[in-house]
C-alpha atoms as a PDB file:
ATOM      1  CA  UNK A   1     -40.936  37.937  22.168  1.00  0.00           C
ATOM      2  CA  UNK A   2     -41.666  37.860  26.009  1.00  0.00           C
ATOM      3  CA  UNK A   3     -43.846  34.651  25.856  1.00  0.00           C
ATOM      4  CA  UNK A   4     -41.556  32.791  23.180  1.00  0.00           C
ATOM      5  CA  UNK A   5     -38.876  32.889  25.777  1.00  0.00           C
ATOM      6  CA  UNK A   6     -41.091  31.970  28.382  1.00  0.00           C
ATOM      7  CA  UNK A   7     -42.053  28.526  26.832  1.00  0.00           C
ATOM      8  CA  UNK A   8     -38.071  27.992  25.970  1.00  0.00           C
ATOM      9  CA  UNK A   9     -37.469  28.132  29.381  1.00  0.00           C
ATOM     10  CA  UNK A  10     -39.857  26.071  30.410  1.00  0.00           C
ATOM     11  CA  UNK A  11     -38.542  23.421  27.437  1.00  0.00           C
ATOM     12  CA  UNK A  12     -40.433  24.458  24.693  1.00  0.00           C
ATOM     13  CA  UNK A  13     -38.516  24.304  21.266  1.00  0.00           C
ATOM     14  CA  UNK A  14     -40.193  27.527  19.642  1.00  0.00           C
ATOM     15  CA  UNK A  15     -38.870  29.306  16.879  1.00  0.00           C
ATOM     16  CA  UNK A  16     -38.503  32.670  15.867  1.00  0.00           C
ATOM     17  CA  UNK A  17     -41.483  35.366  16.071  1.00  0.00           C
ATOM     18  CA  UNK A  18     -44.464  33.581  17.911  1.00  0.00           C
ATOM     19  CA  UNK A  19     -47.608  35.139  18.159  1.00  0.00           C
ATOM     20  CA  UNK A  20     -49.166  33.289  21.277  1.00  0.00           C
ATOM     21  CA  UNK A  21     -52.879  35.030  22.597  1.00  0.00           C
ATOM     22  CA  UNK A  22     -52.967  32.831  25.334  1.00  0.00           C
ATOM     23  CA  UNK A  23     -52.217  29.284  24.158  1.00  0.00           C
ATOM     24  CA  UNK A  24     -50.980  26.357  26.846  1.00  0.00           C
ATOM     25  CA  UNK A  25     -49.190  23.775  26.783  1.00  0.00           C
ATOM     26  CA  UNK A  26     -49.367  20.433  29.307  1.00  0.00           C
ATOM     27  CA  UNK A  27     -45.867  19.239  28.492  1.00  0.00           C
ATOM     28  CA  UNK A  28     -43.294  21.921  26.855  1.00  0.00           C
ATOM     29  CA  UNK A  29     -40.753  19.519  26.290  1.00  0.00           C
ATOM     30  CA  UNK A  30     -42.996  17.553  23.556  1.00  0.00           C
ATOM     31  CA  UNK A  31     -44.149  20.669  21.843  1.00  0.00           C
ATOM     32  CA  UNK A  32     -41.943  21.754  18.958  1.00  0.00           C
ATOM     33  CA  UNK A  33     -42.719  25.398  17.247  1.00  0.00           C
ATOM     34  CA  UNK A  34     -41.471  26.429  13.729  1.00  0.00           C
ATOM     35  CA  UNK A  35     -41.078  29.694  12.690  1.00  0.00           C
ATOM     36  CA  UNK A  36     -43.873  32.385  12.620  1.00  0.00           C
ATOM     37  CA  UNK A  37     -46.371  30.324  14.553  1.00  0.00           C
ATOM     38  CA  UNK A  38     -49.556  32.283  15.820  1.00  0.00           C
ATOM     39  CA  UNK A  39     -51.584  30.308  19.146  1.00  0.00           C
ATOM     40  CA  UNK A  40     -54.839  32.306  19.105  1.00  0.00           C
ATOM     41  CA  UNK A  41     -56.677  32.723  22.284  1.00  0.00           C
ATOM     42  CA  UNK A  42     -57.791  29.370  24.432  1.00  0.00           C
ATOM     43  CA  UNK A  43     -55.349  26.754  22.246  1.00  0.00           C
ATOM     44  CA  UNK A  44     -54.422  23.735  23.938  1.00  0.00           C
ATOM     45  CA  UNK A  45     -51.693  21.455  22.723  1.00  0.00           C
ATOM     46  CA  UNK A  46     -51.877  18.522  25.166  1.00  0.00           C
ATOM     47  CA  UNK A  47     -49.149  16.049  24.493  1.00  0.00           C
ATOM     48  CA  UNK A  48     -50.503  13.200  26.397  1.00  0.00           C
ATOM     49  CA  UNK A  49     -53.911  11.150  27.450  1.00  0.00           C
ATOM     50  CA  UNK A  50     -55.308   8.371  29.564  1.00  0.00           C
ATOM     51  CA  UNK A  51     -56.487   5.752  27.634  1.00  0.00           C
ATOM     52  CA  UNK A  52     -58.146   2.670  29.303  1.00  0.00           C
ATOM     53  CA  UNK A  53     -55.742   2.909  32.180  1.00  0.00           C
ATOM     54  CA  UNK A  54     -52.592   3.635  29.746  1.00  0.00           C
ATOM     55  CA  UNK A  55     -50.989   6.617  29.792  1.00  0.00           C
ATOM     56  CA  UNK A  56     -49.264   7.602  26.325  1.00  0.00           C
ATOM     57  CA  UNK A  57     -47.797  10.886  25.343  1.00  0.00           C
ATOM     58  CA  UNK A  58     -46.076  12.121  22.317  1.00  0.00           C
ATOM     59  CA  UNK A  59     -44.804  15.039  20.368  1.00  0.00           C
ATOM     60  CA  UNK A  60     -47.047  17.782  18.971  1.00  0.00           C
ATOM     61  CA  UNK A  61     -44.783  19.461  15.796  1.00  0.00           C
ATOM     62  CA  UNK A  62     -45.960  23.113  14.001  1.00  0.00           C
ATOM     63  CA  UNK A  63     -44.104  23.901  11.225  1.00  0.00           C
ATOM     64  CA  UNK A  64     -43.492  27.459  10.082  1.00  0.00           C
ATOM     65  CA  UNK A  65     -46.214  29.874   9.438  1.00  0.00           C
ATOM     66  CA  UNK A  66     -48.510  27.596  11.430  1.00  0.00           C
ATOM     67  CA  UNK A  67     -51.886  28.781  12.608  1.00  0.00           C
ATOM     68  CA  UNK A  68     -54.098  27.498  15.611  1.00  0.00           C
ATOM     69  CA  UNK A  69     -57.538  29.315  15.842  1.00  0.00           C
ATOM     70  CA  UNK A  70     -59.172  30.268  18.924  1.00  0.00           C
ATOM     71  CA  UNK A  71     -59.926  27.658  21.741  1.00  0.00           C
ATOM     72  CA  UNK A  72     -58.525  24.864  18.980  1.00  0.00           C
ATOM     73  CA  UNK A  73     -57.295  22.213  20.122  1.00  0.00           C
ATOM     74  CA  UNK A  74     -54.816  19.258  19.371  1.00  0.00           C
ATOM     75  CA  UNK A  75     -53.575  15.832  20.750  1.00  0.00           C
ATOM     76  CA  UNK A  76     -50.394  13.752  20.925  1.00  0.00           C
ATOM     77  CA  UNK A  77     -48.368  12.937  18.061  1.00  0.00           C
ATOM     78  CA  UNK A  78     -49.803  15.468  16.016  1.00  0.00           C
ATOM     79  CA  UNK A  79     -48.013  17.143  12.790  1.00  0.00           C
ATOM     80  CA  UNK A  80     -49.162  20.369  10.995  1.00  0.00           C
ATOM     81  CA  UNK A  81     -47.154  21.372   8.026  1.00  0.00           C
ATOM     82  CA  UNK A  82     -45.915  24.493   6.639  1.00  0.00           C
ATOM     83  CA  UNK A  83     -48.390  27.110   6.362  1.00  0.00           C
ATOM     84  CA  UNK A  84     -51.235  25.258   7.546  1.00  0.00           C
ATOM     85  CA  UNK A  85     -54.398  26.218   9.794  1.00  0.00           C
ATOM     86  CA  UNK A  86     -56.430  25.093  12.288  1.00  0.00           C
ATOM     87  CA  UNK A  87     -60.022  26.359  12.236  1.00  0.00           C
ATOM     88  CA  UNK A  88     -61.514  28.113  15.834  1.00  0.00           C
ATOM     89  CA  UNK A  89     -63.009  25.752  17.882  1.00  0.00           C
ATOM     90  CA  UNK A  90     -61.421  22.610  16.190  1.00  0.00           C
ATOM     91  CA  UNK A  91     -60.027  19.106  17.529  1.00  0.00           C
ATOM     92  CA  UNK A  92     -57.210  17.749  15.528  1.00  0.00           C
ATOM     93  CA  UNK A  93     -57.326  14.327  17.121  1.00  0.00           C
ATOM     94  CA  UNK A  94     -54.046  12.156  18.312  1.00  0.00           C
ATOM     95  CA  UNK A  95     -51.923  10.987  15.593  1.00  0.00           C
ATOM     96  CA  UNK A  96     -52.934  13.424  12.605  1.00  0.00           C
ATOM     97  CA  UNK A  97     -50.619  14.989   9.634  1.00  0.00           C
ATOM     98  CA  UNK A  98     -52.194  18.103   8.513  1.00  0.00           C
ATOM     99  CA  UNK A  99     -50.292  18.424   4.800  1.00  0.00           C
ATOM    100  CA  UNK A 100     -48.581  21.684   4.509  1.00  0.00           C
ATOM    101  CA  UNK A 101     -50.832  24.658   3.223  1.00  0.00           C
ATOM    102  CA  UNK A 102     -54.120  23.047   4.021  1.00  0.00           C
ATOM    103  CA  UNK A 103     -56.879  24.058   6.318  1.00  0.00           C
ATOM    104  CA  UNK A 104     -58.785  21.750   8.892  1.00  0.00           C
ATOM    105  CA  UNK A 105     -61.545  22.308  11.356  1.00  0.00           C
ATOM    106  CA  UNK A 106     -64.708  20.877  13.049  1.00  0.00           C
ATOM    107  CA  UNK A 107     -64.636  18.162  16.084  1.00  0.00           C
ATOM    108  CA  UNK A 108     -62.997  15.424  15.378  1.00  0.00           C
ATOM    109  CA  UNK A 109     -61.125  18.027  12.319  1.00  0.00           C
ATOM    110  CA  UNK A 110     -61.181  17.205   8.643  1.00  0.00           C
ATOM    111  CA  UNK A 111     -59.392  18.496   5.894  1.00  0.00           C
ATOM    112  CA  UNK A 112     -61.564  21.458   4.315  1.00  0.00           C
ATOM    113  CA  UNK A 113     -59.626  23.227   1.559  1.00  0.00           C
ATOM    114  CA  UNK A 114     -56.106  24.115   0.786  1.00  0.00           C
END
């Protein structure tokens, strides 16, 4: 509950009974977590990048019962729907919608089942 309250207060939107391991956020304000979310150890949700000189940012949205396995990592404008998971050691790159129950993983992540 302790962490959960944390990242609201720093400007998270997080719902109702995270499990965060040590996940981190660059920018809580553009990180939105559903309900029942677990952040295994080493996750990085980084809502922004430089590209070419350009900065550009954007929301990263779990949905409930989302998982993020250890030391996985996501990008800007990134979606995962209800229920699905994020292998350990994955990239979900900037701009992907995970469908809801599905599982992705590897570097750049694919879809591999669900």
């Amino acid at each position: 509950p302790f962490k959960g309250l944390a990242w609201r207060m720093l400007g998270a939107k997080v719902g109702k009974r995270l499990f965060d391991d040590g996940g981190h956020f660059t920018e809580r304000s553009l990180v939105g977590l559903g309900d029942f979310v677990t952040l295994n150890a080493g996750a990085v949700l980084q809502s922004h990048t430089l590209e070419e000189g350009t900065f550009k940012s954007g929301m990263i949205t779990l949905c409930n019962d989302v998982t993020v396995g250890t030391n996985g990592y996501l990008n800007y404008d990134v979606v995962m729907g209800d229920g699905s998971r994020l292998e350990p050691d994955s990239f979900l790159m900037k701009g992907e919608h995970v469908p809801e129950m599905s599982i992705w993983g590897g570097n750049p992540a694919r879809h591999l089942g669900g």
